[in-house]
Protein backbone atom coordinates (compact mmCIF):
# COMPACT_ATOMS: atom_id res chain seq x y z
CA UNK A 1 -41.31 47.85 82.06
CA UNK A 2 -42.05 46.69 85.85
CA UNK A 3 -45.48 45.93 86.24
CA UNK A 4 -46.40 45.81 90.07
CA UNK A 5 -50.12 46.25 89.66
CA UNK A 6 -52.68 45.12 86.92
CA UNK A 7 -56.27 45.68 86.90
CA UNK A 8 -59.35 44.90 84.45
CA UNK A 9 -62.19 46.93 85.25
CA UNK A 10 -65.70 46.14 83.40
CA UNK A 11 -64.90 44.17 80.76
CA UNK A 12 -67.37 43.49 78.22
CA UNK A 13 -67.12 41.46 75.27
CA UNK A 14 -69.29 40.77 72.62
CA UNK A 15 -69.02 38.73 69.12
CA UNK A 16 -71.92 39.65 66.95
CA UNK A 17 -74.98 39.04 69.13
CA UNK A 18 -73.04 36.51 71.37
CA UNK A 19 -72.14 38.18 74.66
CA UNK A 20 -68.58 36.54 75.53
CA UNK A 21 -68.01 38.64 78.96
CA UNK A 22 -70.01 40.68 81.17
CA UNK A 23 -68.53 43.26 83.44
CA UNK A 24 -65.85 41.32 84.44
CA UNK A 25 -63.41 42.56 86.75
CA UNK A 26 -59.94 41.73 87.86
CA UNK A 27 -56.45 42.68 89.90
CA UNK A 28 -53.46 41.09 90.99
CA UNK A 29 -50.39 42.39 92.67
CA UNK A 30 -46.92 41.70 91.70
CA UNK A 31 -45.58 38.19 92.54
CA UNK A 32 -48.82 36.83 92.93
CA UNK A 33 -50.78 33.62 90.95
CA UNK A 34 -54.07 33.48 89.90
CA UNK A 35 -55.84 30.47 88.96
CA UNK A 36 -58.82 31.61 86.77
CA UNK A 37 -61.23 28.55 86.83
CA UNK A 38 -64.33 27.48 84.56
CA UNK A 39 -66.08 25.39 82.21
CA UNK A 40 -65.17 25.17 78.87
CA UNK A 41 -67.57 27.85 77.92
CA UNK A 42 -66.60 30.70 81.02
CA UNK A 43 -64.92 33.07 79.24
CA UNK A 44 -61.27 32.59 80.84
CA UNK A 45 -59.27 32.24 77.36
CA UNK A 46 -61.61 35.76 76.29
CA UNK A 47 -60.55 37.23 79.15
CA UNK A 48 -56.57 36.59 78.68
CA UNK A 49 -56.78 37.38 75.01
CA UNK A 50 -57.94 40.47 75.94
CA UNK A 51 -55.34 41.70 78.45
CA UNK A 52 -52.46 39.91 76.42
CA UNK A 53 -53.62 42.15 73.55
CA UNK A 54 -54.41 39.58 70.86
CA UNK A 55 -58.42 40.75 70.76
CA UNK A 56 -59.95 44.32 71.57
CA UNK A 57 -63.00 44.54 74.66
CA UNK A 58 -65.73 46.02 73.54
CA UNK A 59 -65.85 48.45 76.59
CA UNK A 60 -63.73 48.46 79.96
CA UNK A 61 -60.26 48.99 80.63
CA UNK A 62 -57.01 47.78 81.55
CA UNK A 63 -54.63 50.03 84.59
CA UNK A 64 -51.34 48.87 84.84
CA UNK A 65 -50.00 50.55 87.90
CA UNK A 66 -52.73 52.96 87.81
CA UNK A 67 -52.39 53.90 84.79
CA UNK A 68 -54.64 53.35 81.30
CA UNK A 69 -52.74 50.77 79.45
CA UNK A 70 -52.84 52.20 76.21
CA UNK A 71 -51.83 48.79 73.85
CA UNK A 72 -53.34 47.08 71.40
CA UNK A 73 -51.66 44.10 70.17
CA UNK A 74 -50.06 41.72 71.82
CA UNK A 75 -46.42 43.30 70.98
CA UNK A 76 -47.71 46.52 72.73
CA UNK A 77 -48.49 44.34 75.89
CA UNK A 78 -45.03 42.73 75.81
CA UNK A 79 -43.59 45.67 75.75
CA UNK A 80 -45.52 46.46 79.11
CA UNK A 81 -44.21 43.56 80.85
CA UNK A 82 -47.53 41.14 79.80
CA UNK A 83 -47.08 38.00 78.14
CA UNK A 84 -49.25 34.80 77.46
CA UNK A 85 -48.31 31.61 77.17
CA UNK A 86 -51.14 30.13 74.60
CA UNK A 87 -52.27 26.03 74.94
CA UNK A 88 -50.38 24.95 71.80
CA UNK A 89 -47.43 26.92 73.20
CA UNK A 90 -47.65 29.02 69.84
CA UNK A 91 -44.18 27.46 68.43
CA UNK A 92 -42.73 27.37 65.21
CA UNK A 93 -41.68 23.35 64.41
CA UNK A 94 -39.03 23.65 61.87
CA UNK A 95 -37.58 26.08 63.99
CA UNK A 96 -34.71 25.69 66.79
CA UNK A 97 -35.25 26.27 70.04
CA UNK A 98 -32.77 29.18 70.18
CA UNK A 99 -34.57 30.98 67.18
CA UNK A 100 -38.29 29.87 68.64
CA UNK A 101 -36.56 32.13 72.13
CA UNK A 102 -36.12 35.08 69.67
CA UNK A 103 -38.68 34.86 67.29
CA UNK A 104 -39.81 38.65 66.56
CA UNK A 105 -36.70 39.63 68.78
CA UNK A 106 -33.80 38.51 66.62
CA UNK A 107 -30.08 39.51 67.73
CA UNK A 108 -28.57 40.44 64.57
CA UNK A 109 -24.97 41.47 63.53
CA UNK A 110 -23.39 43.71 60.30
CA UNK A 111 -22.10 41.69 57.82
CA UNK A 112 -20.60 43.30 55.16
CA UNK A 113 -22.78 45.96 55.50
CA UNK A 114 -25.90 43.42 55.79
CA UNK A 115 -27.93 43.11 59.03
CA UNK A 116 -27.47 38.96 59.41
CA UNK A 117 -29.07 36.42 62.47
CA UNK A 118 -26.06 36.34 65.03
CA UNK A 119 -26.89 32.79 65.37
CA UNK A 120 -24.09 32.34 67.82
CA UNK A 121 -25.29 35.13 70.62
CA UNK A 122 -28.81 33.82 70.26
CA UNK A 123 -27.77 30.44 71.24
CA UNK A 124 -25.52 31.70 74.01
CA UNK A 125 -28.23 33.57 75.17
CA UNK A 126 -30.85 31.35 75.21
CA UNK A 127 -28.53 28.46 76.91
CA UNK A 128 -27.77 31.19 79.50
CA UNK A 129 -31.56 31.59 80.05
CA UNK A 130 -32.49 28.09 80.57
CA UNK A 131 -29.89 28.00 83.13
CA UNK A 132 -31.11 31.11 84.97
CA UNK A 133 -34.43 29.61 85.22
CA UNK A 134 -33.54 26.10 86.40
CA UNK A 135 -35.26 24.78 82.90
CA UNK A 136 -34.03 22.01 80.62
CA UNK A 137 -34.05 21.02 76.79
CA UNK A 138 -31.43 18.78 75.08
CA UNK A 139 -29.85 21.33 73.18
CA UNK A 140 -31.06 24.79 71.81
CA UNK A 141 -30.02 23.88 68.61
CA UNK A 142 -32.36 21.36 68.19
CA UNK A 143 -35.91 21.85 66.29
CA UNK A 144 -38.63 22.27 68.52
CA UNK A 145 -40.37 19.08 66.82
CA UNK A 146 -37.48 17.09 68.39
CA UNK A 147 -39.16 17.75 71.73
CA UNK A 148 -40.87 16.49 74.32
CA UNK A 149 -44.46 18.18 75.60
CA UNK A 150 -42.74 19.11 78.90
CA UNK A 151 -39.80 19.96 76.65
CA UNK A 152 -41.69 22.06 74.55
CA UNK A 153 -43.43 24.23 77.62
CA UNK A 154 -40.08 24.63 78.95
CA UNK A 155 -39.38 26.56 75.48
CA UNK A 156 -42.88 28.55 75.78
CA UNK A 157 -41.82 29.40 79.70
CA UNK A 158 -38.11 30.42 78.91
CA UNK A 159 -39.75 32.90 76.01
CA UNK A 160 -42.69 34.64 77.96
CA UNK A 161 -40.11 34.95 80.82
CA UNK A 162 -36.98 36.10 79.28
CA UNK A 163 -37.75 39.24 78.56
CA UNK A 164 -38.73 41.32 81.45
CA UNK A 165 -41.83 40.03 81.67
CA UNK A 166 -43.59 41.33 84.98
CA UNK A 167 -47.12 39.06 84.29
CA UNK A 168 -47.02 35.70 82.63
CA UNK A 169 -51.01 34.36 81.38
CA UNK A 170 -50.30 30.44 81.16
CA UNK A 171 -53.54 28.82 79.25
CA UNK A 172 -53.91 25.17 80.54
CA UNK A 173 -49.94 24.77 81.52
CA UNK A 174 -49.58 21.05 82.95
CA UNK A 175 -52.54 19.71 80.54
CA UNK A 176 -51.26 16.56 78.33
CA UNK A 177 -47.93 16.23 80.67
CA UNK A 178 -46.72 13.75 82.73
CA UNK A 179 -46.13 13.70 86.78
CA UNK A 180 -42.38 15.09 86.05
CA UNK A 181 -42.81 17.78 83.84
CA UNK A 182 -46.14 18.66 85.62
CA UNK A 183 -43.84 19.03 89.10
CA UNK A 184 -40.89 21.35 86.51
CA UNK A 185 -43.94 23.52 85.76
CA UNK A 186 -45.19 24.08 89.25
CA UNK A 187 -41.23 24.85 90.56
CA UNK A 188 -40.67 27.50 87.50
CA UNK A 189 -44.15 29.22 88.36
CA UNK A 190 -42.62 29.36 92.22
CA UNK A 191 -39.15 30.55 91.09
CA UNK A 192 -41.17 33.41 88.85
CA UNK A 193 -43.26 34.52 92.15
CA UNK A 194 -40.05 34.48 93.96
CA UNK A 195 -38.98 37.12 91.37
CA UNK A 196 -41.67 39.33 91.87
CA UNK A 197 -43.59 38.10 88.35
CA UNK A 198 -47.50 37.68 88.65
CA UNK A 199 -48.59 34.56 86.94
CA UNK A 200 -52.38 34.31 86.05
CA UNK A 201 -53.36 29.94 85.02
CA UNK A 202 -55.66 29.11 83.26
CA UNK A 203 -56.70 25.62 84.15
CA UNK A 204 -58.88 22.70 84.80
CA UNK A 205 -56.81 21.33 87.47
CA UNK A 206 -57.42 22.57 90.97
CA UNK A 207 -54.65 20.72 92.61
CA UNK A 208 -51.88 22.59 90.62
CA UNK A 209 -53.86 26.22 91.40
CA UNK A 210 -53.86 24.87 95.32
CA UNK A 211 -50.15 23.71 95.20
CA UNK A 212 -48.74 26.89 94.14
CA UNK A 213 -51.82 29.59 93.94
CA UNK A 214 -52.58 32.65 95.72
CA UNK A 215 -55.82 33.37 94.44
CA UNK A 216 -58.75 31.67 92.59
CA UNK A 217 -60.96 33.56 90.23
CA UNK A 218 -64.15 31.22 89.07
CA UNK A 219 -65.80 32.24 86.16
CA UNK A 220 -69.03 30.72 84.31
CA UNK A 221 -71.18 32.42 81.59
CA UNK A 222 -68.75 35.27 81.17
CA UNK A 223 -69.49 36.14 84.23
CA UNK A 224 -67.21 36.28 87.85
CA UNK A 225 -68.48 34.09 90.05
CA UNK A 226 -66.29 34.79 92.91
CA UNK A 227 -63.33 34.91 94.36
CA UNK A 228 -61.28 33.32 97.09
CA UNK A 229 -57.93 33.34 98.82
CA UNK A 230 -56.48 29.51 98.17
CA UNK A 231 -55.92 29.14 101.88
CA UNK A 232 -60.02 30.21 102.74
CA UNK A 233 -61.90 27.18 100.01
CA UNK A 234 -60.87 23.56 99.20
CA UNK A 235 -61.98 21.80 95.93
CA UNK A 236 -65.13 20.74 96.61
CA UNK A 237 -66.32 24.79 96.82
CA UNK A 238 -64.65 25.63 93.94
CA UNK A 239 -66.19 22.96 92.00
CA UNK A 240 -69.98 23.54 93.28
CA UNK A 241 -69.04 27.52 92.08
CA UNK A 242 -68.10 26.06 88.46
CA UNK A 243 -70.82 23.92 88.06
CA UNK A 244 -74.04 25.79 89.58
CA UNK A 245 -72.51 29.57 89.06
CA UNK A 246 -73.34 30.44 92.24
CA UNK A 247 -71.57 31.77 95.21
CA UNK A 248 -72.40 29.18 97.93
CA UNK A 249 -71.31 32.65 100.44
CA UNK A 250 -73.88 34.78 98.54
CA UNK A 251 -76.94 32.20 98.71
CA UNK A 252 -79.35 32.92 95.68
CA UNK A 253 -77.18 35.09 93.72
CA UNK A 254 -76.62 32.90 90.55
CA UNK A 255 -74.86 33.71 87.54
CA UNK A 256 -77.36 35.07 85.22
């Protein structure tokens, strides 16, 4: 499914008496990058749960070209294009690369009137992806726990993207990685926009959202700050926004 427009409109979330979000609001066109910025305790990783489908709001909505998205699990927003990316890249160790690719999306072939893994077409496949987007592992054969950190994210990239996906939600992608790997994240997230897929980051570093953003989205509370275009703010007003929750262009109108 081609997702060219996604909106959140008046999200709230609550856990028990704890309010996580608070009529937060959000849209991005297709091709586009998001940074969503924040301490620790913002709401971001709520937020992305929420429109990757792995936890319910407890009132708003998602439009995805206009239209009510109408999933509720994060299968039902793969299968509209969305797909997240999660810290721990969400990968099964004992597991090859190849089968990590299709995990939940298994090619299979008759075998003796058995459904069986093609084990073959999965690895063709997912060498064939890697290729198409300019990403490298030693060999999709390999166990995932044979891999690098950069390695790894390159195997958490190639699934998300592989399949159609239209929006990609990356949670923290260059943290723990070195100045090489860091610089392979930042080209694949260009080579995606080229394609026409929005990326939303998650992230702690600026200068990555800077390099290669569109957008920047700070959040504190569970609350939207505010928002800039990358080109109209440098670091130093992004950081004052994260720290005091307030909207140096909106003097006196702190987050609550």
């Amino acid at each position: 499914m081609s997702v060219n427009h996604i909106e959140m409109r008046n999200i709230y979330k609550s856990f028990g008496a704890v309010t996580a979000l608070h009529d937060v609001s959000l849209e991005l066109q297709a091709g586009k990058v998001l940074g969503l910025v924040g301490d620790n305790a913002a709401g971001k990783s709520t937020l992305m749960k929420i429109l990757a489908g792995a936890i319910p709001p407890s009132r708003g909505e998602i439009l995805i070209d206009g239209k009510p998205a109408t999933y509720s699990s994060p299968i039902g927003a793969r299968e509209s294009g969305i797909e997240m990316i999660y810290q721990d890249f969400a990968l099964v160790p004992e597991l090859t690369v190849a089968q990590n690719i299709f995990l939940g999306r298994e090619i299979t072939r008759s075998f003796g009137g058995i459904r069986v893994l093609d084990r073959k077409k999965m690895n063709e496949r997912a060498r064939k992806l890697f290729s198409s987007l300019g990403l490298r592992v030693p060999s999709v054969t390999l166990s995932v726990q044979a891999l690098s950190g950069g390695q790894q994210q390159a195997v958490a990239i190639a699934r998300a993207t592989g399949f159609d996906a239209r929006l990609v939600i990356m949670d923290e992608p260059t943290a723990n990685l070195g100045a090489p790997a860091i610089e392979k994240v930042r080209d694949t997230i260009t080579g995606l926009k080229e394609a026409g897929v929005s990326v939303i980051i998650i992230s702690h570093r600026l200068e990555d959202i800077f390099a290669i953003g569109d957008y920047m989205m700070v959040m504190k509370q569970g609350r939207v700050v505010g928002r800039r275009d990358v080109h109209d703010t440098d670091n130093a007003e992004i950081v004052e926004m994260i720290v005091t929750g307030q909207d140096p262009r909106r003097a006196g109108k702190a987050v609550a």
